[in-house]
Protein backbone atom coordinates (compact mmCIF):
# COMPACT_ATOMS: atom_id res chain seq x y z
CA UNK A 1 -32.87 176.12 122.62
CA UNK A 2 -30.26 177.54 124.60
CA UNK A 3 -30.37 181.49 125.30
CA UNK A 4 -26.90 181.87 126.69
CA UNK A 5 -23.95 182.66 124.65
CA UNK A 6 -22.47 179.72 122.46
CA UNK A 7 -18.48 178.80 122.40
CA UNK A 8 -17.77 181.37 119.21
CA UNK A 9 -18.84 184.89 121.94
CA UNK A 10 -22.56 184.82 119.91
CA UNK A 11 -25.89 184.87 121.75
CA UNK A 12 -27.83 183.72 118.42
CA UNK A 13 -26.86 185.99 115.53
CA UNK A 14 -25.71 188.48 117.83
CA UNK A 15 -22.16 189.02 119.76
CA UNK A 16 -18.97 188.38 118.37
CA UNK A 17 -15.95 190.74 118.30
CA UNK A 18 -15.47 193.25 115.89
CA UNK A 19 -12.42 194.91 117.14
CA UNK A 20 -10.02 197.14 115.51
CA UNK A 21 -6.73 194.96 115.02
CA UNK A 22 -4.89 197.23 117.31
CA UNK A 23 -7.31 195.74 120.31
CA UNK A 24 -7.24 192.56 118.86
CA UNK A 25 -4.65 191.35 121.63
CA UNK A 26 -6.42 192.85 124.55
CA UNK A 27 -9.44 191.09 123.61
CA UNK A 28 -7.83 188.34 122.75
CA UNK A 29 -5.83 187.93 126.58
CA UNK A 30 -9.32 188.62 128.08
CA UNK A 31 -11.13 185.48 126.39
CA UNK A 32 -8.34 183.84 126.97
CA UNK A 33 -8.21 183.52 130.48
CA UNK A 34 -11.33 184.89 131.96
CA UNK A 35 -13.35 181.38 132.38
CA UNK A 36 -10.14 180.09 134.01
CA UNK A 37 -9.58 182.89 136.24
CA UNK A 38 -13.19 183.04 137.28
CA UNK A 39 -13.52 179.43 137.94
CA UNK A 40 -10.37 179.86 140.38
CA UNK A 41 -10.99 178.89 143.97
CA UNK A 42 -8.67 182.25 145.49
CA UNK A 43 -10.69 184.16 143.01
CA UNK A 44 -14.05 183.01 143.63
CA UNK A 45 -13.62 183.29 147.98
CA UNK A 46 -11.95 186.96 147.49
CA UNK A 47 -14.87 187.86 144.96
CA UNK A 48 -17.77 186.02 147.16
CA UNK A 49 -15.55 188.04 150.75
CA UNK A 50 -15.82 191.31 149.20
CA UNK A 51 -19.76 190.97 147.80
CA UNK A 52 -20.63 189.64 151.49
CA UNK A 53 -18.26 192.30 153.75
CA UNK A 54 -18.03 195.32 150.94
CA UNK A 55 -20.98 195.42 148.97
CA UNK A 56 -23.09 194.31 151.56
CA UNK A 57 -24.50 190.84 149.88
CA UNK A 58 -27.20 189.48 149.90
CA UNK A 59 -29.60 192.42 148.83
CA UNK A 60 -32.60 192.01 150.05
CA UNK A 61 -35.59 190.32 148.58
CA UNK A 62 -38.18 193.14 149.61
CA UNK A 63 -42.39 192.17 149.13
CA UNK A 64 -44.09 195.57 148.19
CA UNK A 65 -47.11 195.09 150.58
CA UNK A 66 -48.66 198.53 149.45
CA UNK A 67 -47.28 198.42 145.60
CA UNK A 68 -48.74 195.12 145.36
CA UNK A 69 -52.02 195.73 146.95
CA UNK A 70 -52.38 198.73 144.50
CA UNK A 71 -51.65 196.90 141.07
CA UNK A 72 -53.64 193.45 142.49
CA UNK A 73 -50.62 190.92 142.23
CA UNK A 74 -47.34 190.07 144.22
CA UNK A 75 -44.50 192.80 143.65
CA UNK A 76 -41.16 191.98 144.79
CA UNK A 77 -38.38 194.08 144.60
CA UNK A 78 -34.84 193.18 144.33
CA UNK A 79 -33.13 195.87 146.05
CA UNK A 80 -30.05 196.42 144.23
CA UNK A 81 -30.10 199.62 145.52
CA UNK A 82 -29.02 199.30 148.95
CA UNK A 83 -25.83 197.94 147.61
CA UNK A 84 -22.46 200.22 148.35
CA UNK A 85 -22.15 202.52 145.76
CA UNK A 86 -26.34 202.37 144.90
CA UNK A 87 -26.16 200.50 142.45
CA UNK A 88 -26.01 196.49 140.93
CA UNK A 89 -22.64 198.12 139.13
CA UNK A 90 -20.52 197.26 141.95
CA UNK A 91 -20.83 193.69 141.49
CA UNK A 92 -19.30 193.73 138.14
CA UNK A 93 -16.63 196.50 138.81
CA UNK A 94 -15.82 194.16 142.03
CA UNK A 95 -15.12 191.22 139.13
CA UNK A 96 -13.18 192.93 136.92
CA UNK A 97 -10.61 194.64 139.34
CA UNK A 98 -9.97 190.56 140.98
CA UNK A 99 -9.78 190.36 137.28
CA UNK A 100 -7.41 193.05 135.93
CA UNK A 101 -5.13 192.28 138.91
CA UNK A 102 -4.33 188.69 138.03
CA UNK A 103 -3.55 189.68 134.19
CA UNK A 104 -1.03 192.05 135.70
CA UNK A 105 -2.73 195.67 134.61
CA UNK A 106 -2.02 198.83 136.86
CA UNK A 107 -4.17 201.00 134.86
CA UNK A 108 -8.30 200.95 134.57
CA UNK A 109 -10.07 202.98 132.32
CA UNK A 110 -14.19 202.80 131.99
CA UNK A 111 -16.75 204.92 130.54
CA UNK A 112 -20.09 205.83 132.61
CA UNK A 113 -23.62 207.41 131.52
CA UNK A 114 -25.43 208.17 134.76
CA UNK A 115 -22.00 207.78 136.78
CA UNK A 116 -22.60 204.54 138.83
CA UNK A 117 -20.70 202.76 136.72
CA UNK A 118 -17.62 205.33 137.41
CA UNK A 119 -18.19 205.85 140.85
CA UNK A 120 -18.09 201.89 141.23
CA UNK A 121 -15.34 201.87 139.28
CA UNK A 122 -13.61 204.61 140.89
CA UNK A 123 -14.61 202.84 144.18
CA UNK A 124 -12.43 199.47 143.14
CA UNK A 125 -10.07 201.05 142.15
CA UNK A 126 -9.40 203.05 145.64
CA UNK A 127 -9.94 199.75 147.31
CA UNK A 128 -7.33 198.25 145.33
CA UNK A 129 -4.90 201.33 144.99
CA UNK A 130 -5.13 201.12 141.06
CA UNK A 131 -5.20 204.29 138.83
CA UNK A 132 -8.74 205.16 137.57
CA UNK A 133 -9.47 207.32 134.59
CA UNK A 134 -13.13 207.43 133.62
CA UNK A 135 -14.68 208.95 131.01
CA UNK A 136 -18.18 210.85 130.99
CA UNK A 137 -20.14 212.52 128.25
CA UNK A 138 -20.00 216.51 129.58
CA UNK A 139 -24.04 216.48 128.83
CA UNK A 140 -23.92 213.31 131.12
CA UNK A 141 -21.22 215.40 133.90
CA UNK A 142 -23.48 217.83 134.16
CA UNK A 143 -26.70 216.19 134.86
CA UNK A 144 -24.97 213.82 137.04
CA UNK A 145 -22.67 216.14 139.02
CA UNK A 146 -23.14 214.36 142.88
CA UNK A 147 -21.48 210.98 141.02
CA UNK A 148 -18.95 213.07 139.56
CA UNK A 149 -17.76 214.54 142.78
CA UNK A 150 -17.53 211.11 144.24
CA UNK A 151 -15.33 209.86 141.43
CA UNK A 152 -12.76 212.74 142.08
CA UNK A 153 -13.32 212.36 145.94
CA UNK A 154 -12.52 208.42 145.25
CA UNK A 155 -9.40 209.55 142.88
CA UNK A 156 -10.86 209.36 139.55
CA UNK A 157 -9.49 211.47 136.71
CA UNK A 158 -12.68 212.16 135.16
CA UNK A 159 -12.35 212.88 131.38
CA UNK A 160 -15.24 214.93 129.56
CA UNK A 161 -16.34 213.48 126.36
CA UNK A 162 -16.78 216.38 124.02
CA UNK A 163 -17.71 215.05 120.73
CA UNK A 164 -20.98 213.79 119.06
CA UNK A 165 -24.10 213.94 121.73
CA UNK A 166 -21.64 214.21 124.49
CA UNK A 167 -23.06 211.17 126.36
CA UNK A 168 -22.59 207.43 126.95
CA UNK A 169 -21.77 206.81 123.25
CA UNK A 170 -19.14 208.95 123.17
CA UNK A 171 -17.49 208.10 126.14
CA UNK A 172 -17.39 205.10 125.09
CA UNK A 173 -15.60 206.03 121.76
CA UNK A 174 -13.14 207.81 124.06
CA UNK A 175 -12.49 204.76 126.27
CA UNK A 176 -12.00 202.66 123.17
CA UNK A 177 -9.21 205.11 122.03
CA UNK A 178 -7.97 205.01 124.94
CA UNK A 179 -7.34 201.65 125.08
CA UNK A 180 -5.80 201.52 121.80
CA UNK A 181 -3.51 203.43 122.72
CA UNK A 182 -2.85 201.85 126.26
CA UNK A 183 -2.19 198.06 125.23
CA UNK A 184 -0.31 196.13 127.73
CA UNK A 185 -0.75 197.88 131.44
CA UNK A 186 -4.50 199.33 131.11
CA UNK A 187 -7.77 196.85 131.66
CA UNK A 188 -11.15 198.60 130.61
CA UNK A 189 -13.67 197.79 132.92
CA UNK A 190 -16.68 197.69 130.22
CA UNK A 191 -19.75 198.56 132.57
CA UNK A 192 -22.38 196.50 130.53
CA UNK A 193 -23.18 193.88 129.28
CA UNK A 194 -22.09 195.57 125.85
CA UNK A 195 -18.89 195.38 123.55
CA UNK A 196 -16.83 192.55 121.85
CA UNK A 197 -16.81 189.07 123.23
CA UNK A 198 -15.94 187.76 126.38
CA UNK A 199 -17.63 191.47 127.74
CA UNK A 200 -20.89 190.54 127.54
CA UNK A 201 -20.61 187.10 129.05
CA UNK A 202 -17.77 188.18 131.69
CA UNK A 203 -20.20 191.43 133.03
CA UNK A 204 -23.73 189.07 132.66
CA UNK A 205 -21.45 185.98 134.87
CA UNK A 206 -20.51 189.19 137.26
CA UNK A 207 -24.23 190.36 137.83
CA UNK A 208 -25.51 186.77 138.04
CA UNK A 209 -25.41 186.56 141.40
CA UNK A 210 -28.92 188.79 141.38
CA UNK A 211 -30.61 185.99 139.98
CA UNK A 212 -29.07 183.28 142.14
CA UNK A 213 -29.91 185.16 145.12
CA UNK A 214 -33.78 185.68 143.94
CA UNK A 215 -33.89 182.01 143.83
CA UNK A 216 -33.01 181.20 146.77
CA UNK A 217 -34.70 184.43 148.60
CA UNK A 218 -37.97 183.48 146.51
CA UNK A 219 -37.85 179.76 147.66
CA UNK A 220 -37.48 180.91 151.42
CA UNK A 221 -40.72 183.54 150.79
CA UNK A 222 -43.10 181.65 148.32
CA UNK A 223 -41.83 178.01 147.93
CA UNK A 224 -40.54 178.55 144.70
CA UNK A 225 -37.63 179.66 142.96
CA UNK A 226 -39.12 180.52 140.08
CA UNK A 227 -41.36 184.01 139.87
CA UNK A 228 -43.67 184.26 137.37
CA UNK A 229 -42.29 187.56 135.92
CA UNK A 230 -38.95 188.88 135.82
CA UNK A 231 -38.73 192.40 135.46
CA UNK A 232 -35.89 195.17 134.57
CA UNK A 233 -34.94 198.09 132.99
CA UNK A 234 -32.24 198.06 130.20
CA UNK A 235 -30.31 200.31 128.51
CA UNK A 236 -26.56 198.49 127.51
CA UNK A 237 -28.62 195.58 129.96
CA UNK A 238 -26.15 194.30 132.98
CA UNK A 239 -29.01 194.62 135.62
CA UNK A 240 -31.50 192.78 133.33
CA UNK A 241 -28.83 190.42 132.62
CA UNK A 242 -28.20 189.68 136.53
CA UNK A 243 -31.90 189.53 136.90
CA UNK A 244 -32.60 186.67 134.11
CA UNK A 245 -29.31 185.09 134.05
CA UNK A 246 -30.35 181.96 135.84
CA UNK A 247 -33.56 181.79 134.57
CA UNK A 248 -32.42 182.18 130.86
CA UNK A 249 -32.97 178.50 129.45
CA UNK A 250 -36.31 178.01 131.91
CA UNK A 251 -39.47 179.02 130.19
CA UNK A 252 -42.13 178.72 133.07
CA UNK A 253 -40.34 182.21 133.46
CA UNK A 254 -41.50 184.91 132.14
CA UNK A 255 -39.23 187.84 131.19
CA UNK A 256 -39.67 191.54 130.34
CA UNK A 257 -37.05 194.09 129.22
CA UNK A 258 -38.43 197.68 129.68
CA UNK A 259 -36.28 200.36 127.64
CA UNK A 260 -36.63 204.40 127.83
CA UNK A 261 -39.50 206.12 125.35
CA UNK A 262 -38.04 209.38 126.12
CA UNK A 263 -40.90 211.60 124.85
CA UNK A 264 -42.18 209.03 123.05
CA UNK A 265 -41.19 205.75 119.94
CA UNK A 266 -42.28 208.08 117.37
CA UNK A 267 -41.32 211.76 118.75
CA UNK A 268 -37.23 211.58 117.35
CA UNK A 269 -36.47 211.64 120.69
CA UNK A 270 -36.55 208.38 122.20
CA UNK A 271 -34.01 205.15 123.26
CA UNK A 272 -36.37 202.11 122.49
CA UNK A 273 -33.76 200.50 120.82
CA UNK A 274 -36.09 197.26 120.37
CA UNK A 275 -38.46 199.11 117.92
CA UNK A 276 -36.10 201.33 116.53
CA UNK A 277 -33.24 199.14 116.08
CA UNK A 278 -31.55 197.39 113.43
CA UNK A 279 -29.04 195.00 113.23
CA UNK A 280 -25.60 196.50 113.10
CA UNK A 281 -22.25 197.03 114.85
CA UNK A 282 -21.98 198.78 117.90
CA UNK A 283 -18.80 199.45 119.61
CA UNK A 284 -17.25 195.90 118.71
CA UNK A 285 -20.07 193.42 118.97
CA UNK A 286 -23.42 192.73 116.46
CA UNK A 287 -26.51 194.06 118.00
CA UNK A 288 -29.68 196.15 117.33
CA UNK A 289 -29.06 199.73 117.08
CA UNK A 290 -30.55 203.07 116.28
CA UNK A 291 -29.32 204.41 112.71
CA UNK A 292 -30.30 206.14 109.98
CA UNK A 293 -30.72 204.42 106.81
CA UNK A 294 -27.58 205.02 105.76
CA UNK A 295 -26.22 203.26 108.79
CA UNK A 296 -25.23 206.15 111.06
CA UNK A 297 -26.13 205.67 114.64
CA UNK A 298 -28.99 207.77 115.66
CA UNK A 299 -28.13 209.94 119.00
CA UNK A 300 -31.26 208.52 121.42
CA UNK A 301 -32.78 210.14 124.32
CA UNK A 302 -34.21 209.65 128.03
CA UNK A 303 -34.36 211.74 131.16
CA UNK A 304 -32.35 208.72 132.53
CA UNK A 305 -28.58 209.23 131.97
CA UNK A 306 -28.33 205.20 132.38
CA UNK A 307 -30.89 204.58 129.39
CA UNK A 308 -29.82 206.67 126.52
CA UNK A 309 -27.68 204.16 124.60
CA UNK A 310 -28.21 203.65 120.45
CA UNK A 311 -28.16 199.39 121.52
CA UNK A 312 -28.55 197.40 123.42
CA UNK A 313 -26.58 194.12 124.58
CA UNK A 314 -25.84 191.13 122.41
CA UNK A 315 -28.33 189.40 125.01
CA UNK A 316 -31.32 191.59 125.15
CA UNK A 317 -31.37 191.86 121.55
CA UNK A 318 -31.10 187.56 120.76
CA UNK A 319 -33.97 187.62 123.79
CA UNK A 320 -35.80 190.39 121.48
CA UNK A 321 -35.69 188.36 118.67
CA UNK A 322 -36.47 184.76 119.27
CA UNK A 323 -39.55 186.59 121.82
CA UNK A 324 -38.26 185.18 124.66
CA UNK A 325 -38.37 188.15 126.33
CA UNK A 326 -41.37 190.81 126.06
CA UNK A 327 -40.02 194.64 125.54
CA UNK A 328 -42.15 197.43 126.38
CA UNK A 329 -40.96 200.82 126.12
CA UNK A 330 -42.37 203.86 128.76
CA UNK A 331 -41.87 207.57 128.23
CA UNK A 332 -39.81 210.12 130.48
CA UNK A 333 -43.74 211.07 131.86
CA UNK A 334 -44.59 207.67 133.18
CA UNK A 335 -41.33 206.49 134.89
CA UNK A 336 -41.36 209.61 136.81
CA UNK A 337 -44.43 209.12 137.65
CA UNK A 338 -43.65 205.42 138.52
CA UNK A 339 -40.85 207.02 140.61
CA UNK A 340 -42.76 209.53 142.65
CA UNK A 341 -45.71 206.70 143.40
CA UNK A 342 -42.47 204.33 144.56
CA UNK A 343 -41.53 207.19 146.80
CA UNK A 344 -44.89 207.30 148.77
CA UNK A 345 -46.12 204.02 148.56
CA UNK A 346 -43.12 202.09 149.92
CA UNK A 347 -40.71 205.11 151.62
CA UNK A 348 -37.92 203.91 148.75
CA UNK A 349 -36.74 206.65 146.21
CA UNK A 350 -35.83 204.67 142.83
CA UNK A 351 -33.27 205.99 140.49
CA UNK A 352 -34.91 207.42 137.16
CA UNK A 353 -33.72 203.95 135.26
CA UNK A 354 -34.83 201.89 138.10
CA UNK A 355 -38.61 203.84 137.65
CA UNK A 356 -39.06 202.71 134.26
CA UNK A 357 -39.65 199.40 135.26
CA UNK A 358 -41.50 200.73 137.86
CA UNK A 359 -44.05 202.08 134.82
CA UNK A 360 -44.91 198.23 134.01
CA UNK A 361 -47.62 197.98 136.18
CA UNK A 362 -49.44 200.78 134.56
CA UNK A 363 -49.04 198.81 130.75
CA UNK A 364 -49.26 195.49 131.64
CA UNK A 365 -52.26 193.63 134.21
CA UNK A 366 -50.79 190.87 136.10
CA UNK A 367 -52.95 188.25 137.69
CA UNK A 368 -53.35 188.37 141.63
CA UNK A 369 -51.53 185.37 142.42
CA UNK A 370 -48.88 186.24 139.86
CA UNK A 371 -45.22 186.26 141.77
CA UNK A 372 -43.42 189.46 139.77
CA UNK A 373 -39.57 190.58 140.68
CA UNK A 374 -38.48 193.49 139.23
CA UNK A 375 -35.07 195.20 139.96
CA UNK A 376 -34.43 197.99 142.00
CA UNK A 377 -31.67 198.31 140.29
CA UNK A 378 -30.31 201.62 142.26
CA UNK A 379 -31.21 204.55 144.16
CA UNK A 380 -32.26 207.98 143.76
CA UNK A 381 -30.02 210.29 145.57
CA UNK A 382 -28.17 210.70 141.84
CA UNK A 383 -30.98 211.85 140.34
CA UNK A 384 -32.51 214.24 142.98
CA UNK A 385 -32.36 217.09 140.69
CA UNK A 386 -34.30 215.41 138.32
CA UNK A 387 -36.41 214.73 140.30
CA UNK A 388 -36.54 218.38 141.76
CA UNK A 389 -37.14 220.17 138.62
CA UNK A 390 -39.34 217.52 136.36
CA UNK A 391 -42.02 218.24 139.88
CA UNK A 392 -40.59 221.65 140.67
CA UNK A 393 -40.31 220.12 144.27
């Protein structure tokens, strides 16, 4: 069976676009012309110019000589985070803007969570000389202030999401209204791989480019392309995405989704949406979410700005499902910790999402000859306070 997403937008049972009819045309212009756009030849060298001489393409293909000698097996770490901006968001913000320009919009709007999203979007949009308006949860502005700052330093109008947890959710919500409101000249640069159909597949096509460089880097360093473990964190899921894209259909793969436990599955407090989830709609596309029995969405939590969605991609949650992928779900306490030992063992300091897949090694024993890539999929310098007061450094 196939695990990519079939011609109707669904990755099994899940996808699809359940959109307001007021969006319906937005959508509907996106899914339109998005394959044909993408398959363009001007679009693919200006995308491929600006990955190579922007983002700084290829990231590097890093073996963790002391990380691997301490867990027994062969760590390699995609390192997404020496990418401009810090992040693997940049490669899909660098998409959509080639995007949004040839359907004619002058307006982008996005929502962000831990801010990498924005400040990649913000940065696109500079580069471009497009308006930006992003909006943030004000819990989410406030734990993430250095990424703020660089929106409005990049000319961002960064809009504070006040209602309902006052995080990623709700900016979302906001964006979405936005948009409604905003038909013809705004594009909304969706920052996961989350929301109706084509976003999922467009952002996951953007971000694929992680995967198709581990092939080749893994070829050149171990005579394979094909690791035995594929490893990354996911909240919405566009880094995991990126990291299993081309390895999707192939089976000798192994692949593991690691979501945030906050204080725990069982505490209340948590964003495992694998175990906690049900099937429902999520901010126009079918997915497993948090929500109560009566079908309201539960407000999740993690120290990790970037991990505290109620879903989880159309993607993740088919690869939940049918078991092709393995989900394990680590607390605030061990991807810290996962952090801190990243810090001193290699000289790299993760960002908190980024550190949850760290925490695999301590759930899960991989053999010594095992090949394991797991994404760095950004930096720390974001999350320094975090970091500061969870160790009172």
């Amino acid at each position: 069976m196939s695990y990519n997403i079939n011609e109707k937008g669904y990755y099994g049972e899940f996808g699809g676009a359940y959109i307001p009819e007021m969006l319906y045309p937005n959508v509907e212009e996106l899914r339109q012309n998005y394959l044909k756009i993408m398959a363009e030849p001007s679009f693919q060298e200006e995308f491929n110019a600006l990955l190579k001489d922007y983002v700084g393409r290829p990231s590097p293909l890093y073996f963790a000589k002391r990380l691997s000698e301490k867990y027994n097996t062969k760590i390699y770490l995609k390192r997404e985070d020496l990418n401009h901006t810090g992040a693997h968001k940049i490669n899909n913000t660098i998409g959509q803007i080639l995007m949004a320009k040839r359907l004619g919009k002058n307006r982008i709007i996005a929502e962000t969570g831990a801010g990498q999203h924005g400040v990649a979007t913000a940065t696109v949009c500079a580069l471009m000389g497009i308006e930006c308006i992003v909006y943030m949860g004000e819990i989410d502005i406030a734990r993430q202030a250095p990424n703020v700052a660089r929106m409005k330093m990049l000319g961002a109008t960064v809009i504070p999401a006040l209602s309902g947890s006052r995080t990623l959710k709700d900016a979302t919500n906001e964006a979405i209204r936005d948009w409604i409101n905003n038909p013809v000249d705004t594009h909304y640069i969706i920052g996961s791989v989350v929301g109706p159909h084509p976003y999922p597949d467009m952002v996951a096509k953007f971000q694929a480019v992680v995967s198709e460089e581990i092939k080749s880097q893994l070829l050149e360093k171990e005579g394979t392309e094909n690791p035995d473990y594929l490893v990354a964190c996911v909240g919405g899921g566009s880094n995991a995405a990126g990291t299993y894209y081309h390895y999707l259909d192939n089976e000798d793969v192994n692949i593991i989704a690691i979501e945030a436990a906050g204080h725990g599955i069982d505490s209340g407090e948590s964003a495992a949406t694998s175990v906690l989830g049900k099937e429902g709609i999520i901010h126009g596309s079918k997915t497993l979410l948090m929500q109560t029995k009566d079908g309201q969405i539960t407000e999740p939590y993690s120290i990790s700005a970037g991990l505290d969605y109620p879903g989880v991609g159309p993607m993740h949650a088919n690869l939940y499902k049918t078991g092709r992928a393995e989900f394990i779900a680590i607390t605030d306490n061990e991807a810290m910790k996962a952090g801190l030992d990243l810090c001193k063992l290699e000289g790299i300091i993760p960002a908190i999402e980024s550190s949850h897949a760290l925490a695999v090694f301590e759930h899960k024993k991989f053999k010594p000859d095992d090949i394991v890539v797991l994404n760095l999929s950004g930096r720390g310098d974001k999350d320094l306070q975090n970091y500061i007061d969870y160790f009172k450094l």
